[in-house]
Protein backbone atom coordinates (compact mmCIF):
# COMPACT_ATOMS: atom_id res chain seq x y z
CA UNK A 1 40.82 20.51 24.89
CA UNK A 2 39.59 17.38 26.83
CA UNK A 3 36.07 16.49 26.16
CA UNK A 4 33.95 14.05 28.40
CA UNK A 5 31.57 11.69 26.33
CA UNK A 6 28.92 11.16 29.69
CA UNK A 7 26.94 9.04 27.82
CA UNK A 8 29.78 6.45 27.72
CA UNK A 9 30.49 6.77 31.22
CA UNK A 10 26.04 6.87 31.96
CA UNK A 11 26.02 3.74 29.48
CA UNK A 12 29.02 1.74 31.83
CA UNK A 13 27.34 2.13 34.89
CA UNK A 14 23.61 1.24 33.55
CA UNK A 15 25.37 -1.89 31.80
CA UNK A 16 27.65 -3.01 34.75
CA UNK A 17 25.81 -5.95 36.58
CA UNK A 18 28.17 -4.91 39.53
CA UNK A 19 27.45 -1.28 40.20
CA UNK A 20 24.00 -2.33 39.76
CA UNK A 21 24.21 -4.48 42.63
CA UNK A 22 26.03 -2.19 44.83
CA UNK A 23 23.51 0.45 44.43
CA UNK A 24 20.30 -1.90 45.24
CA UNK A 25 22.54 -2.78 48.08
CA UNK A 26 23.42 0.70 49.63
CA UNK A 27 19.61 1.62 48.77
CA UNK A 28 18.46 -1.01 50.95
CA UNK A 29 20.89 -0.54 53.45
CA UNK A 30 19.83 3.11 53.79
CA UNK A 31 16.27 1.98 54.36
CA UNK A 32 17.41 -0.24 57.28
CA UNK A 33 19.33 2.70 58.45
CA UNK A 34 16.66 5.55 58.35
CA UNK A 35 14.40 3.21 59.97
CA UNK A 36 16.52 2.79 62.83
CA UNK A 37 17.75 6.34 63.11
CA UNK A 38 13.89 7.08 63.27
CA UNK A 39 12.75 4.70 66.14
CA UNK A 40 16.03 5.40 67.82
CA UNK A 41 14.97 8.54 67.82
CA UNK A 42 11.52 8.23 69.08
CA UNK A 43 12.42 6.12 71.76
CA UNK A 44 14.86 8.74 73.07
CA UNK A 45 12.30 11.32 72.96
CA UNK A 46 9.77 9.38 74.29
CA UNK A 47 11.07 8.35 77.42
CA UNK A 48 9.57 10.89 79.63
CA UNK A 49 5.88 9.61 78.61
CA UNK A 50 6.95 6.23 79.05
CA UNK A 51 8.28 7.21 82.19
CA UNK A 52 4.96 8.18 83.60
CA UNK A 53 3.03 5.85 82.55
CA UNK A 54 5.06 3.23 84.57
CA UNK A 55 4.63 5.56 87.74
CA UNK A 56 0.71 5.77 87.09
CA UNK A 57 0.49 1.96 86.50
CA UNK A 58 3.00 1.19 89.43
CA UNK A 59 0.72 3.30 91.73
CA UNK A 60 -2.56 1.88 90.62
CA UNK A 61 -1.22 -1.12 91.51
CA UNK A 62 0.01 -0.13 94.87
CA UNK A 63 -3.29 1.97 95.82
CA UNK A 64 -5.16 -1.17 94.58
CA UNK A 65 -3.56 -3.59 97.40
CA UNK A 66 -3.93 -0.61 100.08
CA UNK A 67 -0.77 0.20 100.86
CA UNK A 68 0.42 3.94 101.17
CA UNK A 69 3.63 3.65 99.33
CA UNK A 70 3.54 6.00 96.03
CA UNK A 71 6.01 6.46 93.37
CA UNK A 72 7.37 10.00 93.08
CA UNK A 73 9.40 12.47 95.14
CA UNK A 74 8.42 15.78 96.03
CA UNK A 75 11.27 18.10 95.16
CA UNK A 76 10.82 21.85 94.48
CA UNK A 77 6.89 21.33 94.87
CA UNK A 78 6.80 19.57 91.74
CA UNK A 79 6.27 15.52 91.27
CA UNK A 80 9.82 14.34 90.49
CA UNK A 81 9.98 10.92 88.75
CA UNK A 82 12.53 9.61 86.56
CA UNK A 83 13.71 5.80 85.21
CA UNK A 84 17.27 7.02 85.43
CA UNK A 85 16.80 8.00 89.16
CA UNK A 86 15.26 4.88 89.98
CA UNK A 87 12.08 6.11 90.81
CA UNK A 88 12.64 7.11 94.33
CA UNK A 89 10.30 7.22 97.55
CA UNK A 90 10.74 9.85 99.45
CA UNK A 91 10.97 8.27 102.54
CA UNK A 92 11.77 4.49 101.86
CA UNK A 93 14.73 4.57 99.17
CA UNK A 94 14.30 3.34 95.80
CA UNK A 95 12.48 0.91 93.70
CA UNK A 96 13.91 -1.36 90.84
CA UNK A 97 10.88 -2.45 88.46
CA UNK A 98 12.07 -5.33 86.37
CA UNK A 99 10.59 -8.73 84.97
CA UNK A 100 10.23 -11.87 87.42
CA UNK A 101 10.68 -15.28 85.96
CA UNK A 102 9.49 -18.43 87.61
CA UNK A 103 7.21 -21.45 86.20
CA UNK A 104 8.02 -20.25 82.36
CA UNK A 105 6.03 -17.46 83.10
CA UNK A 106 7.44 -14.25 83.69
CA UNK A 107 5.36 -11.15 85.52
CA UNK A 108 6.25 -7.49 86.61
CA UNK A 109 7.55 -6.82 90.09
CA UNK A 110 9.23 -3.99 91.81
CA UNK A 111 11.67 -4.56 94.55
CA UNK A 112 12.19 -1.67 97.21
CA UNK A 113 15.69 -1.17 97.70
CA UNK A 114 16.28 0.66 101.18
CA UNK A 115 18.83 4.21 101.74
CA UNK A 116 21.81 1.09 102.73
CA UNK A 117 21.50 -0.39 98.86
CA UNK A 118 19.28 -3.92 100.62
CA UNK A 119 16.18 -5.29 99.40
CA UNK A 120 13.64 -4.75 102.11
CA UNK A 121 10.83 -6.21 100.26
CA UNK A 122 9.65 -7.52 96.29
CA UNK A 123 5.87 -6.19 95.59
CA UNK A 124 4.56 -8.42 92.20
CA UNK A 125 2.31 -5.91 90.06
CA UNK A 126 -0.22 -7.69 89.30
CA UNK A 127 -2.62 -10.67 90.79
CA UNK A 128 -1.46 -13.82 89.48
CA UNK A 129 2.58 -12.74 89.85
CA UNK A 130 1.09 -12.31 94.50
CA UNK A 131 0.51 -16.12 93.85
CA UNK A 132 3.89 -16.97 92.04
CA UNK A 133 5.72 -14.97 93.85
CA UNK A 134 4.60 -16.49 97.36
CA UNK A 135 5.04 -20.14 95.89
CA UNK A 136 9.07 -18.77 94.64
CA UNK A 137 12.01 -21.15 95.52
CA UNK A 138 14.22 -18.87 98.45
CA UNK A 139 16.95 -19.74 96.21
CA UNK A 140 15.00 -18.23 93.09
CA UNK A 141 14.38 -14.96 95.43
CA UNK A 142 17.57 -14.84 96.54
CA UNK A 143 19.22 -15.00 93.12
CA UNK A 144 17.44 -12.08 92.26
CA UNK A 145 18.49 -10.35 95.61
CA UNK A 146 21.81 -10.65 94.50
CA UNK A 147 21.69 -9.70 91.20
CA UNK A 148 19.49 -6.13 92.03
CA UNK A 149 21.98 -5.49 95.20
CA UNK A 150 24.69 -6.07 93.28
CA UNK A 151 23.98 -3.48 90.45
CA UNK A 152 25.17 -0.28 90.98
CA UNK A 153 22.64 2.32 91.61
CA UNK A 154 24.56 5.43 92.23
């Protein structure tokens, strides 16, 4: 009959400056892990929230400058609204919200994207980007023309 001595085998791996290392190792890497499997997570399940907010700041914004644009389509009688549908108008198209860059200083804007995939217009979202946006090099604008016309939005 075989007999196991586990204290000999307990005593090697306690003693051994190399499984000792491997196992702070894997215990820190399974820290790293869970704490990106967790905020992975809760941005996945989040996006719905974060979804809305956007549309309610996006049409502050808009109802602030007077216009009667609105994000949101009507479908079914219920408000329809998603980032992965590009937050469409019902009437107008679609509108890309992204980050504008000029001066070093960088500001939220939406652009409208008509039903034929073209800009029609860029809207900044808040005060100061009205101002950088008007004083924009046409080859700044049109650099970001291309770049949203050229994604693909279907």
């Amino acid at each position: 009959m075989i007999e196991f001595n586990f204290q000999k085998i307990k005593n090697f791996f306690l003693e051994n400056k190399f499984f000792l290392l491997i196992k702070d190792k894997l215990i820190f890497s399974a820290w790293i892990l869970g704490i990106i499997l967790i905020s992975g997570i809760t941005w996945h399940l989040t996006v719905s929230v974060r979804t809305n907010f956007l549309r309610i700041a996006v049409n502050q914004v808009f109802e602030q400058y007077g216009g009667n644009l609105r994000l949101g389509d009507q479908k079914n009688g219920v408000n329809y609204f998603s980032l992965t549908d590009h937050m469409g108008f019902s009437d107008l198209g679609t509108v890309y919200i992204f980050s504008f860059f000029t001066d070093g200083l960088s500001f939220p804007c939406a652009a409208i994207i008509g039903r034929d995939g073209r800009i029609q217009n860029f809207i900044a979202l808040n005060p100061q980007g009205q101002k950088y946006l008007m004083d924009a090099s046409v080859g700044l604008i049109a650099m970001y023309t291309r770049r949203i016309e050229g994604s693909s939005y279907e």
